[in-house]
Every structure is written in C-alpha cells, then in structure tokens.
C-alpha atoms as a PDB file:
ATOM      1  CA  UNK A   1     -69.680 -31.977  33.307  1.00  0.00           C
ATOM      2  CA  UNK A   2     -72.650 -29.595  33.205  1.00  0.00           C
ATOM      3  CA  UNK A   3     -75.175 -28.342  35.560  1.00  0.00           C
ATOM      4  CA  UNK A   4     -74.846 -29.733  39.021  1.00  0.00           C
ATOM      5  CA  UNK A   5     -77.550 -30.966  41.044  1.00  0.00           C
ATOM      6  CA  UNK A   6     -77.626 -30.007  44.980  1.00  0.00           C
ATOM      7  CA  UNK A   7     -79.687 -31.817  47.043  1.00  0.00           C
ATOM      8  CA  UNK A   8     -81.108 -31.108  50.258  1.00  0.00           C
ATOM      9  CA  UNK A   9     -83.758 -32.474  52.445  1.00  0.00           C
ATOM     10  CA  UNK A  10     -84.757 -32.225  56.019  1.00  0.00           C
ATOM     11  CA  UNK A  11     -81.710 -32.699  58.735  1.00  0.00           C
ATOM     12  CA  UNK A  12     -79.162 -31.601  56.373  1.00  0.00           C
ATOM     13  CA  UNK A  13     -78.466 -28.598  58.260  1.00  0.00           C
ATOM     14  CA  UNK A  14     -77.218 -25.662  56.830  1.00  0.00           C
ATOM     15  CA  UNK A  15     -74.975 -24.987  53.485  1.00  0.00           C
ATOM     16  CA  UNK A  16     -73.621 -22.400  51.280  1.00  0.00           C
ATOM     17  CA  UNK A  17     -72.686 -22.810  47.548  1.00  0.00           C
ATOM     18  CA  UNK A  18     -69.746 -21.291  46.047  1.00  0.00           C
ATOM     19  CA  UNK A  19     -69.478 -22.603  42.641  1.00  0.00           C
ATOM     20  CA  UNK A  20     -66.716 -21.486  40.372  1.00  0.00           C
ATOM     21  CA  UNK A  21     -66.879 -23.676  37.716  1.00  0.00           C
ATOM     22  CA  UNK A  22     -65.980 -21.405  34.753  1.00  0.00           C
ATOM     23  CA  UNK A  23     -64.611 -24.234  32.798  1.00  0.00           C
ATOM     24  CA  UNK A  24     -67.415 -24.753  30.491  1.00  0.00           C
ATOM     25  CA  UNK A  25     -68.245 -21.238  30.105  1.00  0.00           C
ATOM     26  CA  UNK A  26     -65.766 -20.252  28.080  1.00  0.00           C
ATOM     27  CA  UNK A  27     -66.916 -22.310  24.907  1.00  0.00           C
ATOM     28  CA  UNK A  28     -70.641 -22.875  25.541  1.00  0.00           C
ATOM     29  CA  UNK A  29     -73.629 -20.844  27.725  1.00  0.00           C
ATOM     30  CA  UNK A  30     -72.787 -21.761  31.422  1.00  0.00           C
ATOM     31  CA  UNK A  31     -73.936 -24.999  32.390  1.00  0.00           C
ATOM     32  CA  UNK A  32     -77.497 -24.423  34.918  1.00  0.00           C
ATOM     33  CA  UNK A  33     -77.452 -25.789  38.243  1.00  0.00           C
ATOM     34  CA  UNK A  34     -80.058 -26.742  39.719  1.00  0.00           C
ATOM     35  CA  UNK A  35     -81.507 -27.177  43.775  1.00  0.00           C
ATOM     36  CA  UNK A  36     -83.668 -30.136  44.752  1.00  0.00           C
ATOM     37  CA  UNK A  37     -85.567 -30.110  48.103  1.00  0.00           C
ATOM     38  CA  UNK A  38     -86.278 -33.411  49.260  1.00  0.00           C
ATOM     39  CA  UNK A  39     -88.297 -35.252  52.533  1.00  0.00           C
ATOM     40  CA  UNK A  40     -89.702 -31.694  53.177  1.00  0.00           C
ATOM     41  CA  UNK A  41     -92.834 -33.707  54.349  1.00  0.00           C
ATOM     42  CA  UNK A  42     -93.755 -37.361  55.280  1.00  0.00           C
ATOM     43  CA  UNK A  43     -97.153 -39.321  55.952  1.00  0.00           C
ATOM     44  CA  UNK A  44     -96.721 -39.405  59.290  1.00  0.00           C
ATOM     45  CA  UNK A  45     -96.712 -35.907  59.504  1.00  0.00           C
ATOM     46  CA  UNK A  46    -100.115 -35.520  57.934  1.00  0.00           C
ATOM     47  CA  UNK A  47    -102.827 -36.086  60.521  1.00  0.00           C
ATOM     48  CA  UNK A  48    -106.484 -35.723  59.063  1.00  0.00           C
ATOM     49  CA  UNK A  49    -109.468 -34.589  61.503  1.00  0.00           C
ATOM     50  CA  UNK A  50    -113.087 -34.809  62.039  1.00  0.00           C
ATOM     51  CA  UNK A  51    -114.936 -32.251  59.604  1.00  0.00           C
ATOM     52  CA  UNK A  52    -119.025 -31.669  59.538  1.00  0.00           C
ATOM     53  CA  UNK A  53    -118.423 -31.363  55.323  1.00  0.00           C
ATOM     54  CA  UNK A  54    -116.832 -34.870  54.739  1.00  0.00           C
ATOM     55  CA  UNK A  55    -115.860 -33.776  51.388  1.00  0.00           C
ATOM     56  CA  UNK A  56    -113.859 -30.796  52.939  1.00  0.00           C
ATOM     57  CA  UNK A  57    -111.909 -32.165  55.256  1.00  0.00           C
ATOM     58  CA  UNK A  58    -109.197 -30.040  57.665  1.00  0.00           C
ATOM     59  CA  UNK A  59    -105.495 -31.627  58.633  1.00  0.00           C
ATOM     60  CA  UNK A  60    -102.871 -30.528  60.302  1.00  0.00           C
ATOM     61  CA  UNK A  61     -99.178 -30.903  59.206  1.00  0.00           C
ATOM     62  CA  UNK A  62     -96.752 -30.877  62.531  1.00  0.00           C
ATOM     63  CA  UNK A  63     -99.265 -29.783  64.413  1.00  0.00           C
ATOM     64  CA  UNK A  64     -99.951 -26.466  62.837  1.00  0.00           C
ATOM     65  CA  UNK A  65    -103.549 -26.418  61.101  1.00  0.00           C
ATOM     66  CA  UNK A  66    -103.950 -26.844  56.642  1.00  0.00           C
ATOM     67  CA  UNK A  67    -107.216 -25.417  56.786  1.00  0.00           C
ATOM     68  CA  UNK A  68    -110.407 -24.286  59.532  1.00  0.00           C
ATOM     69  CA  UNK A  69    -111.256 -26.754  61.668  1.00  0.00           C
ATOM     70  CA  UNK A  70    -115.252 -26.060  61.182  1.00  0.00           C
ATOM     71  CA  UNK A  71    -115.464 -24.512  58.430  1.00  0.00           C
ATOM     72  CA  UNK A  72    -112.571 -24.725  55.704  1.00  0.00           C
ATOM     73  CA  UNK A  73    -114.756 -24.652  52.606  1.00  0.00           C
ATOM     74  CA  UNK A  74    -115.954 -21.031  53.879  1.00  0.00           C
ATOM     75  CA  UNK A  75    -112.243 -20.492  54.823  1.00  0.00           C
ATOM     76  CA  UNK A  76    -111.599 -21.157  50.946  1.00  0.00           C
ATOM     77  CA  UNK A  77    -114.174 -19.065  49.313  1.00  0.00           C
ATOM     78  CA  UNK A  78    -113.116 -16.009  51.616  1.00  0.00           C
ATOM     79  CA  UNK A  79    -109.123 -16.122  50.518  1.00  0.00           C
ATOM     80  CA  UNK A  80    -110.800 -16.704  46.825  1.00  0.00           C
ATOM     81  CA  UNK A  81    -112.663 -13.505  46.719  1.00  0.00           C
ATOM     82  CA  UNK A  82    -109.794 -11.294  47.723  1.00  0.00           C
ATOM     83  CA  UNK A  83    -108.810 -11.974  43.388  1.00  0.00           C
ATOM     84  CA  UNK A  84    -109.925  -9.432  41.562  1.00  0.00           C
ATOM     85  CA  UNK A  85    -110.371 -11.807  38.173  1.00  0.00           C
ATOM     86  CA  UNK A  86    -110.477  -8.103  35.983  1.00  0.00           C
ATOM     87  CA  UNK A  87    -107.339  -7.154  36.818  1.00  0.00           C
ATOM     88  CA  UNK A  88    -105.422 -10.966  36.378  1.00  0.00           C
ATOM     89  CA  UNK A  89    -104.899 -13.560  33.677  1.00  0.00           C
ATOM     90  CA  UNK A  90    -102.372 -15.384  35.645  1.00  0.00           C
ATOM     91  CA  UNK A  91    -102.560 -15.894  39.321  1.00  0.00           C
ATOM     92  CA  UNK A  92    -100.027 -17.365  41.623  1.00  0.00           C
ATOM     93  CA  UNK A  93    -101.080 -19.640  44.090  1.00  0.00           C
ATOM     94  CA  UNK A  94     -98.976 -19.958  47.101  1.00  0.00           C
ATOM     95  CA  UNK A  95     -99.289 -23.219  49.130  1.00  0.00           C
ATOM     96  CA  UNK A  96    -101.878 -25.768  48.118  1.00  0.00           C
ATOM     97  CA  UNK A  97    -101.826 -27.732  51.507  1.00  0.00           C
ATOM     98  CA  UNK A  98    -105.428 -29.489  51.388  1.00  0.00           C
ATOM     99  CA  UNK A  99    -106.452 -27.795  48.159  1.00  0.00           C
ATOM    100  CA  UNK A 100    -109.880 -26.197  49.318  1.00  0.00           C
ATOM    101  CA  UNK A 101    -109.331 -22.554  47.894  1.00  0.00           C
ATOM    102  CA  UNK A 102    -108.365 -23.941  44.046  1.00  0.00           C
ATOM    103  CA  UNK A 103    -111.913 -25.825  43.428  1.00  0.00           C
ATOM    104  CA  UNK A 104    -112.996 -21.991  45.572  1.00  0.00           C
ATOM    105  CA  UNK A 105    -111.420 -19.805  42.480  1.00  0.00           C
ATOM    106  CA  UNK A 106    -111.486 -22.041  39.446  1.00  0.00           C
ATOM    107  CA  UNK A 107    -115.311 -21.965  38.905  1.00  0.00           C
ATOM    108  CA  UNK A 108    -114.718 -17.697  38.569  1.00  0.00           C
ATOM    109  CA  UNK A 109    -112.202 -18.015  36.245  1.00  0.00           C
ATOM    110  CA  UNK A 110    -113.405 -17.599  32.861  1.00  0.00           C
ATOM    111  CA  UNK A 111    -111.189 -18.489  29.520  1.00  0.00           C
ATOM    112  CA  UNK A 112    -109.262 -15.494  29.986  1.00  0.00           C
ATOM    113  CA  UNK A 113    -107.574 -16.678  33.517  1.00  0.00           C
ATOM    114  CA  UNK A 114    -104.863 -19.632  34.385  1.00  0.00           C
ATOM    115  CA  UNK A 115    -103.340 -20.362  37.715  1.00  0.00           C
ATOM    116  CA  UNK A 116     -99.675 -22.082  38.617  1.00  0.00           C
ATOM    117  CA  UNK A 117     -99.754 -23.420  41.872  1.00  0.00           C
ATOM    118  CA  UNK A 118     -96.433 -23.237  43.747  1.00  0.00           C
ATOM    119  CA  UNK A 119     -96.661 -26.520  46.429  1.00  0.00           C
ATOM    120  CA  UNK A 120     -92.858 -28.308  46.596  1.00  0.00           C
ATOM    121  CA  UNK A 121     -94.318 -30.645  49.120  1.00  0.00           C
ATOM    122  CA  UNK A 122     -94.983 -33.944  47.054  1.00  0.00           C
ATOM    123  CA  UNK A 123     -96.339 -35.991  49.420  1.00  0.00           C
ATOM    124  CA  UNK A 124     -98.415 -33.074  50.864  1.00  0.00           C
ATOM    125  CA  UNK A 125     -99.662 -33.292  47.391  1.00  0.00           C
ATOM    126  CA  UNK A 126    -100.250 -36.953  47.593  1.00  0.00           C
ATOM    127  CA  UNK A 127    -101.951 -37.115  50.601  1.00  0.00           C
ATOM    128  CA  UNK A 128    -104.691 -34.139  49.873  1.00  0.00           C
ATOM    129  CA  UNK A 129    -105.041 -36.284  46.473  1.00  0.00           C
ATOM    130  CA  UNK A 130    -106.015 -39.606  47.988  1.00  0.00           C
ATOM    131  CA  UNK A 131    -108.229 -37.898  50.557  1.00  0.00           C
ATOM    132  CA  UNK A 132    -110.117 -35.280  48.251  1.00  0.00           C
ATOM    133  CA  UNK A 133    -111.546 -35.290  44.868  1.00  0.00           C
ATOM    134  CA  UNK A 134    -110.154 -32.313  42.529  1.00  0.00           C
ATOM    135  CA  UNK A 135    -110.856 -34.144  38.975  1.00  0.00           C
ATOM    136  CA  UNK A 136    -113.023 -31.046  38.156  1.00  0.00           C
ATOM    137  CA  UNK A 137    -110.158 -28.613  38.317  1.00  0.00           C
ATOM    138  CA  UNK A 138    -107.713 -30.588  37.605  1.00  0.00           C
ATOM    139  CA  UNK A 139    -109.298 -31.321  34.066  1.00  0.00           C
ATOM    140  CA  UNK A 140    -110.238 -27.520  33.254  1.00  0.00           C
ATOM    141  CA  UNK A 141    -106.640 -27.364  32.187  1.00  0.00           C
ATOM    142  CA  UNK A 142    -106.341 -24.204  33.482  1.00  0.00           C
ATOM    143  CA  UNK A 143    -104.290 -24.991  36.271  1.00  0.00           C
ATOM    144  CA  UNK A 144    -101.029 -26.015  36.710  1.00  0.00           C
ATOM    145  CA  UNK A 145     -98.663 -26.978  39.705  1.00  0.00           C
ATOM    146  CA  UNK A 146     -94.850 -26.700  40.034  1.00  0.00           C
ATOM    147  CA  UNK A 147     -92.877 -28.551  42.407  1.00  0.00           C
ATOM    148  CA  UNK A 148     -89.707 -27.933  41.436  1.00  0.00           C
ATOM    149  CA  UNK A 149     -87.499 -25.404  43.795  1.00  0.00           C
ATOM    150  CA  UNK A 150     -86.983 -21.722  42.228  1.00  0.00           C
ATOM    151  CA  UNK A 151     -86.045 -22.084  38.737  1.00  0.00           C
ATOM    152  CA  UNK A 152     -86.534 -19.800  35.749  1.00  0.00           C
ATOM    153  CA  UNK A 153     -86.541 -22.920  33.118  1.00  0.00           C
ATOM    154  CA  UNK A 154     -88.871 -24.767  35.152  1.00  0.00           C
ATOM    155  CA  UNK A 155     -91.043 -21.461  35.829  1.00  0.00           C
ATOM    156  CA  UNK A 156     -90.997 -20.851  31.837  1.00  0.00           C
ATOM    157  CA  UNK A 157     -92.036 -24.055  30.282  1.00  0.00           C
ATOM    158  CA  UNK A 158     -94.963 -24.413  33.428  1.00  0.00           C
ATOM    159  CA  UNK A 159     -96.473 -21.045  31.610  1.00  0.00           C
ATOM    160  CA  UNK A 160     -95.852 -21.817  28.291  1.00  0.00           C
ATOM    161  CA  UNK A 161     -98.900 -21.143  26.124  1.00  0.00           C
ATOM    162  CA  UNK A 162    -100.299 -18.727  28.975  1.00  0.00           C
ATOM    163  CA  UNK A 163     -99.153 -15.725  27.211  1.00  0.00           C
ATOM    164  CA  UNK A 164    -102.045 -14.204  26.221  1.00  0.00           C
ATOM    165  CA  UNK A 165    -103.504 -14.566  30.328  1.00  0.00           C
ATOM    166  CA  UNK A 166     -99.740 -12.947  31.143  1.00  0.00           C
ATOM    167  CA  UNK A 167    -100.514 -10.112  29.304  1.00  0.00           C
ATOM    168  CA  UNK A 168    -103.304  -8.898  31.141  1.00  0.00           C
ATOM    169  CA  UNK A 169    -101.519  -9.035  34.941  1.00  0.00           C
ATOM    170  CA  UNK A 170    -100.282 -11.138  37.662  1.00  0.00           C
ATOM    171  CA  UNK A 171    -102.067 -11.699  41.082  1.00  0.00           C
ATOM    172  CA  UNK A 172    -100.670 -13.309  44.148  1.00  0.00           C
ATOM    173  CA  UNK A 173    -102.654 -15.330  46.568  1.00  0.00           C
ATOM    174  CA  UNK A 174    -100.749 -16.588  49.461  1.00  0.00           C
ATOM    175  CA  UNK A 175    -102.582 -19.614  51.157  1.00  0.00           C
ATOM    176  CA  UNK A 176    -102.397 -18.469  54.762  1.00  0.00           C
ATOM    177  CA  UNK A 177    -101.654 -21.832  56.874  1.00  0.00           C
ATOM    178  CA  UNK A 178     -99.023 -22.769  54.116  1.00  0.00           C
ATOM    179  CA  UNK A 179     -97.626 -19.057  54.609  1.00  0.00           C
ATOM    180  CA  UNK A 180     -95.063 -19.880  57.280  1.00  0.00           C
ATOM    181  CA  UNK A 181     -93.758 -23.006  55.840  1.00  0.00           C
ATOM    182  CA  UNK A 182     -92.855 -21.672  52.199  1.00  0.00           C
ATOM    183  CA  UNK A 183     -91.873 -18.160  53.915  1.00  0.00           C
ATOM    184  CA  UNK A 184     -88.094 -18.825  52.870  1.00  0.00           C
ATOM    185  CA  UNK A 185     -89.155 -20.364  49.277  1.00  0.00           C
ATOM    186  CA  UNK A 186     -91.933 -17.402  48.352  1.00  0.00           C
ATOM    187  CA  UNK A 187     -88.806 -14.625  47.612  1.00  0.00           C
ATOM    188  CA  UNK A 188     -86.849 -16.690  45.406  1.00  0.00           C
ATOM    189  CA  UNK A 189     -89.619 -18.227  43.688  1.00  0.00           C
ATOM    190  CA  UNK A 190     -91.135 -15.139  42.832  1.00  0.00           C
ATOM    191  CA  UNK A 191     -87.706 -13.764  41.905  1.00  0.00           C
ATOM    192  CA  UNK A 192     -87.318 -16.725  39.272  1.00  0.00           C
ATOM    193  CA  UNK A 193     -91.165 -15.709  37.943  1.00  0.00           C
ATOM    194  CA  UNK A 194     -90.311 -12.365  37.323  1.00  0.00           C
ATOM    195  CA  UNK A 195     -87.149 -13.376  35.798  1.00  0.00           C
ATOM    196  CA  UNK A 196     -89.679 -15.533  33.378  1.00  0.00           C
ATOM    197  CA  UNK A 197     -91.813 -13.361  32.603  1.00  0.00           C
ATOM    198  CA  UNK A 198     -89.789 -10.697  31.884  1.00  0.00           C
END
C-alpha cells in the first residue's frame, strides 16, 4: 500500500517501470514512488594522490581524475568565477566530487545567495569529508546537499526557506570531472527542480 520504493545499484542491469497501480487513486492523491540509487561508488574506488597544496588534495574515482592534478584549488576558483552572483540567489551545483569549487564560491556569496549541491554519491561524500576540512562552509548555512535521486518533494523541502534567493534567478554550475558520471541524472534532476520551483 502506497508509494513504492525501486531500488537500484550498480550490476543491476537495465529496467523499465510500468506501474499501474490506480487502486489508491481513486479515493486519495496517488500514492509517490520513489527511486533509490545505491553502491554507485565504493572506497576502493577512491584513490587519493600526491598534491603540492596538502590541504587541496586531487583523486581519481575509476581512474578518471576529481580534480587537477597540480593545481585543483586554481581549477576551483576558475569554474567559481564563471557565476555571475548579480544575476543568482540560488545556484545549482552539479557534482561535488572532492569539494574544492564550494569553499571557491561560498566566500562571494553574500546574504542574498544559497547553493544546493546535487552529489548522490554518499560515500564519494564520505571520503572527500574525512580527507578535507569544509567546517567553514558547511556552517555558513548557506549550503545545502541532496542525495536523494530526482524528486520534486525531496527538491522542495531542500529549498525551503530559500524563497526570497529563488526570486532573484537560478544559475547552474556543472563540476566538470563529475560531468560524465551524473550525465544521465543532470536532465531529470533538473526536470524535478523546475517542477519545484514552479
């Protein structure tokens, strides 16, 4: 009874949804149902490298680079600066990955700007965490992160009390090296914001 639940994680393969289930509909608002995503990442997968700023260290996640080698906290402030801050009081943050372009916007967002992070990899999350500090940030309480797959609700009650920063526009920033791995989760993610928001 109610919502269902699907669950999917890596080596599941491939599945489509038909759900017909008009049976609670009739009497009551159709029941939500929801997608969960799980094992998209592991520790293993996570290797951490050599960096000349130790408190900016790069990683690479199956291979594929998080952030520069050299240089990622000049790789950060770069993707920062394309924001224009005048035009946005919410951003969306694609990909957090090792984190380094958050701590490179927040300080240039003034009282007027918030940011929801989209990252569904929780132990991505975890592992950038443990490795780097972002208590300043984090703190400023204007920043939040969603995990959850593509869902209005969950979408809604991350931006509750941001409607004043929603009123003056939405900006996207799409963290390049996490670009290809959220490529299939960006559309319907974005489709569930502007259902939000609307």
């Amino acid at each position: 009874q109610g919502g269902d639940t699907y669950i999917f994680g890596r080596g599941y393969g491939h599945d489509v949804i038909v759900d017909n289930d008009v049976s609670l509909s009739i009497f009551a608002p159709p029941p939500i149902d929801k997608l969960k995503f799980i094992h998209d990442v592991r520790w293993t997968d996570i290797e951490f490298l050599d960096s000349p700023d130790p408190l900016h260290p790069s990683a690479t996640l199956h291979g594929i680079s998080l952030a520069s080698s050299r240089r990622p906290r000049e790789e950060a402030r770069r993707l920062a600066a394309t924001i224009n801050l005048d035009e946005a009081g919410l951003i969306i943050i694609h990909g957090f990955a090792l984190g380094h372009h958050v701590p490179a916007l927040a300080p240039r967002m003034g009282d007027h700007t918030v940011a929801l992070i989209h990252e569904p990899d929780a132990a991505l999350l975890r592992a950038a965490f443990e490795r780097i500090d972002h208590t300043a940030w984090l703190a400023s309480g204007r920043v939040r992160i969603l995990l959850d797959a593509p869902d209005t609700g969950a979408i809604t009650a991350a931006l509750r009390g941001w409607e004043a920063p929603l009123s003056i526009g939405v900006a996207f920033l799409i963290h390049p090296p996490s670009h290809a791995r959220l490529a299939e989760r960006i559309p319907p993610f974005e489709a569930a914001l502007s259902r939000a928001i609307a």
